[in-house]
C-alpha atoms as a PDB file:
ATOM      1  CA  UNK A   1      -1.122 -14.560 -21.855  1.00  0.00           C
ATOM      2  CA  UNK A   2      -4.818 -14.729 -20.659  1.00  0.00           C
ATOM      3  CA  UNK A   3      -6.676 -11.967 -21.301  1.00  0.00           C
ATOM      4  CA  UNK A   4     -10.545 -11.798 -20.938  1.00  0.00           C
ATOM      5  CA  UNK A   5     -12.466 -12.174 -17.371  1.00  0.00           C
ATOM      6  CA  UNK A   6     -13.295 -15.515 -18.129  1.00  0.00           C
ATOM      7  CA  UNK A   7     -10.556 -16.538 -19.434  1.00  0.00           C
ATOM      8  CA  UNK A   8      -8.236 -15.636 -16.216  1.00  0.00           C
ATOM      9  CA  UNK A   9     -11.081 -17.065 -13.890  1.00  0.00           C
ATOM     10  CA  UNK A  10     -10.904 -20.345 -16.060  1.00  0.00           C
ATOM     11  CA  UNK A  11      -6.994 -20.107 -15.750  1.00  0.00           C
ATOM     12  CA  UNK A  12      -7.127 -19.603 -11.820  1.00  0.00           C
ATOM     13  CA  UNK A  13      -9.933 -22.440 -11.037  1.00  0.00           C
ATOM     14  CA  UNK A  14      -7.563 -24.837 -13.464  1.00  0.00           C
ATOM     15  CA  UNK A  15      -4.598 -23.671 -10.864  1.00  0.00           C
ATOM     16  CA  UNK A  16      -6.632 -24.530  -7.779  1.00  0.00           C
ATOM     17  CA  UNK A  17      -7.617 -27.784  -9.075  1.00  0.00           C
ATOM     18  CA  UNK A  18      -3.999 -28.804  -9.082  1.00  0.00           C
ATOM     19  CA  UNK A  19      -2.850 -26.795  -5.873  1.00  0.00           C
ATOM     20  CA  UNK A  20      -5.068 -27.937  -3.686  1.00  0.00           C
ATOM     21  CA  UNK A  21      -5.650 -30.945  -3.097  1.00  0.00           C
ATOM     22  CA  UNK A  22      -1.580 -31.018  -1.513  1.00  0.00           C
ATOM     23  CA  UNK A  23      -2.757 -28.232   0.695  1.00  0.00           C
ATOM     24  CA  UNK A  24      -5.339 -30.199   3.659  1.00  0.00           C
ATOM     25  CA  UNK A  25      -8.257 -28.556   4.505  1.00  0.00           C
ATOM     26  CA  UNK A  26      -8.709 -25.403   2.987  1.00  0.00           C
ATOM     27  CA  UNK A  27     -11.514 -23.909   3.798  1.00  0.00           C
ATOM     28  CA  UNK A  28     -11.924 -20.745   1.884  1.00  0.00           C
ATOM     29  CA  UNK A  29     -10.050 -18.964  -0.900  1.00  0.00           C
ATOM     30  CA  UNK A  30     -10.359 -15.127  -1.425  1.00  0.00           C
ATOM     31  CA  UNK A  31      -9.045 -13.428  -5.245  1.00  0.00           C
ATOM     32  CA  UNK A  32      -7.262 -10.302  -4.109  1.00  0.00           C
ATOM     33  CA  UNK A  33      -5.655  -7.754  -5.661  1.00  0.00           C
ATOM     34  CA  UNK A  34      -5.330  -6.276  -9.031  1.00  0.00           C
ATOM     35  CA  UNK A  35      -7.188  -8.980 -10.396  1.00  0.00           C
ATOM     36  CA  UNK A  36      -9.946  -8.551  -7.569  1.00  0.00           C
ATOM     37  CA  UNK A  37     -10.101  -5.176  -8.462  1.00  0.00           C
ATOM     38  CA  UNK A  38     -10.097  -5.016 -12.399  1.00  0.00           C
ATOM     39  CA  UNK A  39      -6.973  -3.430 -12.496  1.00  0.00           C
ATOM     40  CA  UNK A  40      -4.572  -5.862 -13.679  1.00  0.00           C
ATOM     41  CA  UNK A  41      -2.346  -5.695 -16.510  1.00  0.00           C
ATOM     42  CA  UNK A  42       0.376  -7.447 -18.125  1.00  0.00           C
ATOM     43  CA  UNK A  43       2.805  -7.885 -15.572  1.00  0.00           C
ATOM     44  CA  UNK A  44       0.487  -8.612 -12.530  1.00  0.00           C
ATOM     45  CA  UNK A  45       0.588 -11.450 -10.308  1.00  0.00           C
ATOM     46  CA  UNK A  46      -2.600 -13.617  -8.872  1.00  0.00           C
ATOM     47  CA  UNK A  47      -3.125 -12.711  -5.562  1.00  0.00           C
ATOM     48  CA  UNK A  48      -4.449 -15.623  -3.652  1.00  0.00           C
ATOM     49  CA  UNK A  49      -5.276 -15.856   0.439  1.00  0.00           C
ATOM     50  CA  UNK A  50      -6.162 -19.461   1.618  1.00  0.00           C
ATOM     51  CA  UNK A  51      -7.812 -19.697   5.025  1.00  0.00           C
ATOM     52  CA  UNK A  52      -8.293 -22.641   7.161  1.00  0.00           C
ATOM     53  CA  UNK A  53      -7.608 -24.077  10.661  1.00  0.00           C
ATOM     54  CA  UNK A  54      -3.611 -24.429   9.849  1.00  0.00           C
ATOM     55  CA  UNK A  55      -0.869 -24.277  11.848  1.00  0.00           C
ATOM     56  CA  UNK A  56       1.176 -21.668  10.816  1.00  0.00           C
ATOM     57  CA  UNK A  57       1.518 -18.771   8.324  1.00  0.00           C
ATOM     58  CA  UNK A  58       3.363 -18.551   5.573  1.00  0.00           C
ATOM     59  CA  UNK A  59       3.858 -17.323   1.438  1.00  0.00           C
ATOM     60  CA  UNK A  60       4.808 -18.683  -1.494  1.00  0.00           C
ATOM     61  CA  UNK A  61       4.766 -17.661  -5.091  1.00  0.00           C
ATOM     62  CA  UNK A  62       4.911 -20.504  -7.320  1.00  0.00           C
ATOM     63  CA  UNK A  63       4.682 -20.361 -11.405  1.00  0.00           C
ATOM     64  CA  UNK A  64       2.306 -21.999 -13.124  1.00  0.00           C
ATOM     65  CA  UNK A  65       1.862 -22.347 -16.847  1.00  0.00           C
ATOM     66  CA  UNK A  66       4.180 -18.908 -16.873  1.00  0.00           C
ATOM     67  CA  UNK A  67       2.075 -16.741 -14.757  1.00  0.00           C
ATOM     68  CA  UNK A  68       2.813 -16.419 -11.250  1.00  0.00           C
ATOM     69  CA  UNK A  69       0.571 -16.850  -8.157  1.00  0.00           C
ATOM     70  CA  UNK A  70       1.568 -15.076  -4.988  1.00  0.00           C
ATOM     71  CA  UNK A  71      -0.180 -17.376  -1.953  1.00  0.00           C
ATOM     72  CA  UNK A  72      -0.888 -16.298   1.491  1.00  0.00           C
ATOM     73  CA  UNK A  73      -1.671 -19.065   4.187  1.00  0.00           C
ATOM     74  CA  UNK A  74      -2.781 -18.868   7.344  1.00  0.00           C
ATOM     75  CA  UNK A  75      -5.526 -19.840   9.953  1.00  0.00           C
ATOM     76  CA  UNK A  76      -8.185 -17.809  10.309  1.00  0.00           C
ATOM     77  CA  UNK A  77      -6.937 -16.731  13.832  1.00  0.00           C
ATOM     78  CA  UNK A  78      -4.210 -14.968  12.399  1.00  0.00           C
ATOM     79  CA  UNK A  79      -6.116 -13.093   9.715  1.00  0.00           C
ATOM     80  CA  UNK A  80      -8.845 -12.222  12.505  1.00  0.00           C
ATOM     81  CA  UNK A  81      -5.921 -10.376  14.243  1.00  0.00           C
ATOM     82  CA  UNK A  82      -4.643  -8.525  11.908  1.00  0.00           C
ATOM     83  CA  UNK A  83      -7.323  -6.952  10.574  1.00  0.00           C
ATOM     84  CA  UNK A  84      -8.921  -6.127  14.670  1.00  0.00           C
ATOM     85  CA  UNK A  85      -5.561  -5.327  16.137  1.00  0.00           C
ATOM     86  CA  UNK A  86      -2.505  -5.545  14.358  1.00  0.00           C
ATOM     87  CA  UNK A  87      -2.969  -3.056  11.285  1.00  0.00           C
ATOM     88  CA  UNK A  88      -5.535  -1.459  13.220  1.00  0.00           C
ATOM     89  CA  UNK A  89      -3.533   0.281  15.147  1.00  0.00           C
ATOM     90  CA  UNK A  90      -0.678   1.018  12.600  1.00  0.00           C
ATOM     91  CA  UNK A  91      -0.660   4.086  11.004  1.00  0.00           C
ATOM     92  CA  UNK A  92      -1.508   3.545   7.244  1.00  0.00           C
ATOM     93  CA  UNK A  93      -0.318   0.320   6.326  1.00  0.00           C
ATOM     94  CA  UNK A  94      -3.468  -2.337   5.683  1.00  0.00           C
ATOM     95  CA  UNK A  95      -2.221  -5.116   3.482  1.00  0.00           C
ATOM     96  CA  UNK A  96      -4.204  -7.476   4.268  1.00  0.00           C
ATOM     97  CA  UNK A  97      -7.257  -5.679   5.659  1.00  0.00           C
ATOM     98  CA  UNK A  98      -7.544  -3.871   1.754  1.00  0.00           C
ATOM     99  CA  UNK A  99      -6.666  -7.561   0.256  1.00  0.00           C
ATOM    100  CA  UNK A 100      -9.976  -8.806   2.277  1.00  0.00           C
ATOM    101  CA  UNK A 101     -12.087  -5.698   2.131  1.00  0.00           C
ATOM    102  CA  UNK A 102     -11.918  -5.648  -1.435  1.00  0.00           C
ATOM    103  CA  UNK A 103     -10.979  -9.606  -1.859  1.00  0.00           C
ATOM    104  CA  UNK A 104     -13.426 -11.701  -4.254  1.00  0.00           C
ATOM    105  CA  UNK A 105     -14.454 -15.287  -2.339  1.00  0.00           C
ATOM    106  CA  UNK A 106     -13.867 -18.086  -4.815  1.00  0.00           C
ATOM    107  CA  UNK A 107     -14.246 -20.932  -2.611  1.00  0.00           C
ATOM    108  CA  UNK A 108     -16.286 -21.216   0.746  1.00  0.00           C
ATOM    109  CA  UNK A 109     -18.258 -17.966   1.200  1.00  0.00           C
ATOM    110  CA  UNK A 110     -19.381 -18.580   4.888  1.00  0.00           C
ATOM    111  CA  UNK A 111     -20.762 -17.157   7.310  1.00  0.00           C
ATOM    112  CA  UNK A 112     -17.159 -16.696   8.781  1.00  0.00           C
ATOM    113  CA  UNK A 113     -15.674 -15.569   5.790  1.00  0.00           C
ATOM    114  CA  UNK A 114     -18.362 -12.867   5.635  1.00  0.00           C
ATOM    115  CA  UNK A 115     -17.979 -11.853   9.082  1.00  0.00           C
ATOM    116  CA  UNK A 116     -14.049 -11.476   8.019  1.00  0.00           C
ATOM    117  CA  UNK A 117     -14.586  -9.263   5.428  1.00  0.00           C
ATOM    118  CA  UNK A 118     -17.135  -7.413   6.989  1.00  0.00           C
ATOM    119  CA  UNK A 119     -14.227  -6.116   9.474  1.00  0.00           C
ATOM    120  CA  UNK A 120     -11.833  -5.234   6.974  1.00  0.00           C
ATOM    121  CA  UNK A 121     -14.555  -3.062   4.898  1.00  0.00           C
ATOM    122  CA  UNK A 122     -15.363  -1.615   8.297  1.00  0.00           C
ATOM    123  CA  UNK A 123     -11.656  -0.650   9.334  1.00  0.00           C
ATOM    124  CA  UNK A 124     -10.774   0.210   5.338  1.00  0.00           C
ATOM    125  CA  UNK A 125     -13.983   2.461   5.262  1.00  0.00           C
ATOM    126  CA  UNK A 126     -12.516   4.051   8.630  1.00  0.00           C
ATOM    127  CA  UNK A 127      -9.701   4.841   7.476  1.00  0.00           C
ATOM    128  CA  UNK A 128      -5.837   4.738   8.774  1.00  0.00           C
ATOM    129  CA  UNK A 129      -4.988   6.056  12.748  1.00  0.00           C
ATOM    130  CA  UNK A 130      -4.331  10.262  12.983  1.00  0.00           C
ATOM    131  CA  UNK A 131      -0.469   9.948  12.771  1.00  0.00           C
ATOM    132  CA  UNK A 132       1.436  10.775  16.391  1.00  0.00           C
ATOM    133  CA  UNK A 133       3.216  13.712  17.510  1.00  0.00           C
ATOM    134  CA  UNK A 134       6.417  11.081  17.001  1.00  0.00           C
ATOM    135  CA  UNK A 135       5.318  10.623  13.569  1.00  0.00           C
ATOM    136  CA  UNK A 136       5.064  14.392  12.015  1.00  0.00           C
ATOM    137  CA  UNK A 137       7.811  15.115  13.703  1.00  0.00           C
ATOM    138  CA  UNK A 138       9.367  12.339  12.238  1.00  0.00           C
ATOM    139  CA  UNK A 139       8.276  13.445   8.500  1.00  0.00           C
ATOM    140  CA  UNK A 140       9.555  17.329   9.251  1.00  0.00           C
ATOM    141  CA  UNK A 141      12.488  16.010   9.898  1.00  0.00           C
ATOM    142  CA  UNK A 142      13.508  13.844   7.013  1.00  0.00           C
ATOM    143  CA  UNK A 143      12.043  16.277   4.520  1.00  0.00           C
ATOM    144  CA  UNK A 144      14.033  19.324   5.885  1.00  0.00           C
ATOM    145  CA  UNK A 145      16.956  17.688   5.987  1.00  0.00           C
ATOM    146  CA  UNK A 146      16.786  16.323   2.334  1.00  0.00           C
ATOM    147  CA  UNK A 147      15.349  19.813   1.731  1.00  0.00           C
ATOM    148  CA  UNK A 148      18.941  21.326   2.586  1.00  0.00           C
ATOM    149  CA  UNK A 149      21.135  18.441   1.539  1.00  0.00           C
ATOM    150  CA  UNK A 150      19.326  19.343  -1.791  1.00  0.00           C
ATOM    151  CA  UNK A 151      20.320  23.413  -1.147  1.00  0.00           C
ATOM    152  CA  UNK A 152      23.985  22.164  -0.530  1.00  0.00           C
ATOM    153  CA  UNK A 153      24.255  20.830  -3.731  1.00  0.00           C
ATOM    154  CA  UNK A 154      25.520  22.854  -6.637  1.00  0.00           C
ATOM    155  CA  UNK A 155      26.217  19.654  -9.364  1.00  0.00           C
ATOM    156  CA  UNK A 156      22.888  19.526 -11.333  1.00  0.00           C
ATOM    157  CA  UNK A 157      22.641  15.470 -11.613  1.00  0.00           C
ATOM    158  CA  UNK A 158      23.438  15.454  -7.545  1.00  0.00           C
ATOM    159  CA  UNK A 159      20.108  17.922  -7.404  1.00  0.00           C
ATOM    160  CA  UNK A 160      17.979  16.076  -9.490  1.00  0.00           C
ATOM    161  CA  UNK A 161      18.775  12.651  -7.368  1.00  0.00           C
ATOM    162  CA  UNK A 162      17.649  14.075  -4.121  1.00  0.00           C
ATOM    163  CA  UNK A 163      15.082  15.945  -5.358  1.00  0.00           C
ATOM    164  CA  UNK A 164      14.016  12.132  -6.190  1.00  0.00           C
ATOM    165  CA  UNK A 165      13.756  11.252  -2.804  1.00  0.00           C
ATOM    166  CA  UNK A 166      12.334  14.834  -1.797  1.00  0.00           C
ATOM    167  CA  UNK A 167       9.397  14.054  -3.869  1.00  0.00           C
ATOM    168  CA  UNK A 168       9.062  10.512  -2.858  1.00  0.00           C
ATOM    169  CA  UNK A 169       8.999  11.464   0.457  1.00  0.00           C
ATOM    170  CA  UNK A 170       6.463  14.042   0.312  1.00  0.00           C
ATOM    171  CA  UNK A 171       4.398  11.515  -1.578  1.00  0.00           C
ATOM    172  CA  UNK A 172       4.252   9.070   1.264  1.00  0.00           C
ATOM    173  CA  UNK A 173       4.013  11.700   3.768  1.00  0.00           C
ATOM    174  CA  UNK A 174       0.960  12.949   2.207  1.00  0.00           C
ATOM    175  CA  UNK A 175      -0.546   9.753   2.415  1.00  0.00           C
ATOM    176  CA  UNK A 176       0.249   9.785   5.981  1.00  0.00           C
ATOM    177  CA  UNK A 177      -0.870  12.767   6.887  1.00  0.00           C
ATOM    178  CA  UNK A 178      -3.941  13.011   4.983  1.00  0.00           C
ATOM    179  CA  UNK A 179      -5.251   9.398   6.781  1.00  0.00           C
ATOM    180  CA  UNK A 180      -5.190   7.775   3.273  1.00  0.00           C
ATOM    181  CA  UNK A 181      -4.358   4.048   2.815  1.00  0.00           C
ATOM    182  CA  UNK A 182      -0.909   3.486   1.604  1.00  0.00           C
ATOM    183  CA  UNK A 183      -1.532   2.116  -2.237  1.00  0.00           C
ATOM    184  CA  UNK A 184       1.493   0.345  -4.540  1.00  0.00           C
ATOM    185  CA  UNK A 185       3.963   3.070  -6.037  1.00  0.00           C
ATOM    186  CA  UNK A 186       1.927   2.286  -9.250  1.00  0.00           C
ATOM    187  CA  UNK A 187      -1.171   3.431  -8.262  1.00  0.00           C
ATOM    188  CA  UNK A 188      -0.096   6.618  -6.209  1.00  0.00           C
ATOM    189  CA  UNK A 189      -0.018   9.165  -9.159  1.00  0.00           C
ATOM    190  CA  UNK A 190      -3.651   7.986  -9.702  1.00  0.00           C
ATOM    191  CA  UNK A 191      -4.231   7.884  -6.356  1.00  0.00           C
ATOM    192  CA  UNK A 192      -3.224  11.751  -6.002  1.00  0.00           C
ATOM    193  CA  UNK A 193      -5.131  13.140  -8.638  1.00  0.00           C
ATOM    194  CA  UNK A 194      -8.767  11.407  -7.244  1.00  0.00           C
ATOM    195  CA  UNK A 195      -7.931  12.668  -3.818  1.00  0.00           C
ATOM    196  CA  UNK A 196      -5.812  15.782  -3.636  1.00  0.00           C
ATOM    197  CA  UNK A 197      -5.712  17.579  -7.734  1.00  0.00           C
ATOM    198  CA  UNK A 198      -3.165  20.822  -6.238  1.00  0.00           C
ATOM    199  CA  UNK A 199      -0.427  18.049  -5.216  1.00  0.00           C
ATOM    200  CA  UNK A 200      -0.588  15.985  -8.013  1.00  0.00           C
ATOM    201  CA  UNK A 201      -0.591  19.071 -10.196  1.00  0.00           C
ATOM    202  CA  UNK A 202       2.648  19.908  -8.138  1.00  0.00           C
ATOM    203  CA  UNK A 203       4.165  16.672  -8.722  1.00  0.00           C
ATOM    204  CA  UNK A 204       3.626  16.950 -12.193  1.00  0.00           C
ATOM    205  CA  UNK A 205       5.271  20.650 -12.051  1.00  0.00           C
ATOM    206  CA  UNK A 206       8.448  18.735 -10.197  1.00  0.00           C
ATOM    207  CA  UNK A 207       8.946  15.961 -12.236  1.00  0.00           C
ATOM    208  CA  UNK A 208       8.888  18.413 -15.734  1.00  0.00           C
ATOM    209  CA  UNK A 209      11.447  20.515 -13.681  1.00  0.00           C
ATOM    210  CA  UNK A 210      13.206  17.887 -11.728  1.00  0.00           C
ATOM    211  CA  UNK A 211      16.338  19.727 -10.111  1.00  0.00           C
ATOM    212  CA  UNK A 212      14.161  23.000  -9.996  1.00  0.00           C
ATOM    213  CA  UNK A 213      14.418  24.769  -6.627  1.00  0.00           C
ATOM    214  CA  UNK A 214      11.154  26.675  -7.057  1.00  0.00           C
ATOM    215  CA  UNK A 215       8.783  24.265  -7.462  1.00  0.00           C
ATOM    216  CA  UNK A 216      10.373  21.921  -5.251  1.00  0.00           C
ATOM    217  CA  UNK A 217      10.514  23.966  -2.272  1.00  0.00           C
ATOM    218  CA  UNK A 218       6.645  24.163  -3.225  1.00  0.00           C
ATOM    219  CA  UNK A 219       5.650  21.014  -2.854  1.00  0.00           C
ATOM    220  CA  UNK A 220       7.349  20.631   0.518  1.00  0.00           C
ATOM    221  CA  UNK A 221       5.674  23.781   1.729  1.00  0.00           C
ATOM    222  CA  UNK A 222       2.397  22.363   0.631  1.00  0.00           C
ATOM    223  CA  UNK A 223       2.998  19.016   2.520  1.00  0.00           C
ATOM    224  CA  UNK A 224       4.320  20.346   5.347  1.00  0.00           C
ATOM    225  CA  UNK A 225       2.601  23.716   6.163  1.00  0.00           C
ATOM    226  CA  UNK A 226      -0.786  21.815   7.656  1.00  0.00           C
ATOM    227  CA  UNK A 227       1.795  19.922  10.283  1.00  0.00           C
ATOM    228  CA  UNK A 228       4.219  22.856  11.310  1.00  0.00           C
ATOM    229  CA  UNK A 229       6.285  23.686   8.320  1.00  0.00           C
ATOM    230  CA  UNK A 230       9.768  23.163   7.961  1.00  0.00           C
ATOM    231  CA  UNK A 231      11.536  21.449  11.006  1.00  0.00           C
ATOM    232  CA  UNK A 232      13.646  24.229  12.917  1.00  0.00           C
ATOM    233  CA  UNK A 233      12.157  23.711  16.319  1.00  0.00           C
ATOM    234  CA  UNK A 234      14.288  21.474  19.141  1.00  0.00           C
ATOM    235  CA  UNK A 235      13.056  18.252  20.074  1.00  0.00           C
ATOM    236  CA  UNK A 236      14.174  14.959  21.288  1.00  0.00           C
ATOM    237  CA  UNK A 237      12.961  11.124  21.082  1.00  0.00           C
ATOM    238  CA  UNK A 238      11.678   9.512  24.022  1.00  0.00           C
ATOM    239  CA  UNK A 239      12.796   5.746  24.919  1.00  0.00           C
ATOM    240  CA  UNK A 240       9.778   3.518  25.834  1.00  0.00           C
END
């Protein structure tokens, strides 16, 4: 397994050495991910994008000496929409505008490339969309009615499992709600103690008690108070 800075960066120019030259015309190659962003550990894959004047988009993950790379290819068209349109006006999903924003150039640092990631830091710095009226209601919904699936059940193992998927849900919706980028399931515990200390310290308080009506009934009221509280309004869903 390689361990040390150099010793991975060694490991990955040995890799595109051999990759590459089947590939055409690639023009530049951007290290993303947990290895762009020193936090990679045992189990992590190589995040690679390759960008050139290609046809078509695709992925691959191939293995290589028994660690595996994880390949995104496309032109630069396509990443040039997705980071000024398509995830731009999503709610607070940025794959690929985080992989770029925070993306290390390995091969062919132009002035294109740079222009590239100069978007993405500019939409990750902004920050996701304000979530629609569709969208809290949305997240009201599906907690409340976990919330009393949860008070139906009586068998303890049946309250711990939804209380599961309470908690998961008021993690993502937090996320939503607060306009934070959407981060691995890995990283969100981290992620909720930097940004918000009273939820994760709520989470914790859940997951020592899991099955425990009081403090789970918390942590929804925390999520959901800012957006309207618990959903027992009527409403209906438009068609577009």
């Amino acid at each position: 397994m390689v361990q040390s800075d150099s010793n991975i960066m060694d490991f990955i120019n040995a890799f595109l050495q051999q990759d590459l030259p089947s590939r055409g015309n690639v023009e530049t190659v951007v290290l993303c991910g947990s290895y762009a962003l020193g936090k990679a550990t045992y189990h992590s894959d190589i995040d690679l994008c390759y960008i050139s004047e290609i046809s078509n988009f695709q992925r691959e993950s191939l293995i290589h000496l028994g660690r595996e790379f994880q390949l995104m290819i496309a032109p630069w068209s396509w990443y040039e929409h997705v980071v000024k349109e398509f995830e731009r006006n999503g709610t607070n999903i940025a794959t690929i505008t985080v992989m770029l924003a925070t993306g290390k150039c390995l091969i062919g640092n132009t002035e294109r490339w740079r222009n590239l990631q100069s978007s993405a830091l500019s939409s990750y710095h902004d920050g996701p969309n304000h979530p629609s009226t569709e969208e809290i209601r949305k997240i009201r919904v599906q907690i409340t009615d976990l919330w009393e699936d949860f008070c139906d059940k009586e068998e303890y193992r049946e309250r711990q499992w939804i209380s599961l998927e309470i908690l998961r849900k008021c993690v993502e919706a937090q996320f939503i709600i607060r306009k934070w980028w959407i981060v691995k399931t890995k990283y969100q515990v981290d992620e909720l103690r930097v940004r918000d200390a009273s939820m994760a310290n709520l989470l914790d308080d859940c997951l020592e008690s899991l099955g425990s009506k009081e403090v789970l009934e918390a942590i929804c009221s925390y999520v959901l108070g800012p957006v309207g509280g618990w959903m027992k309004d009527s409403w209906k869903t438009q068609e577009n």
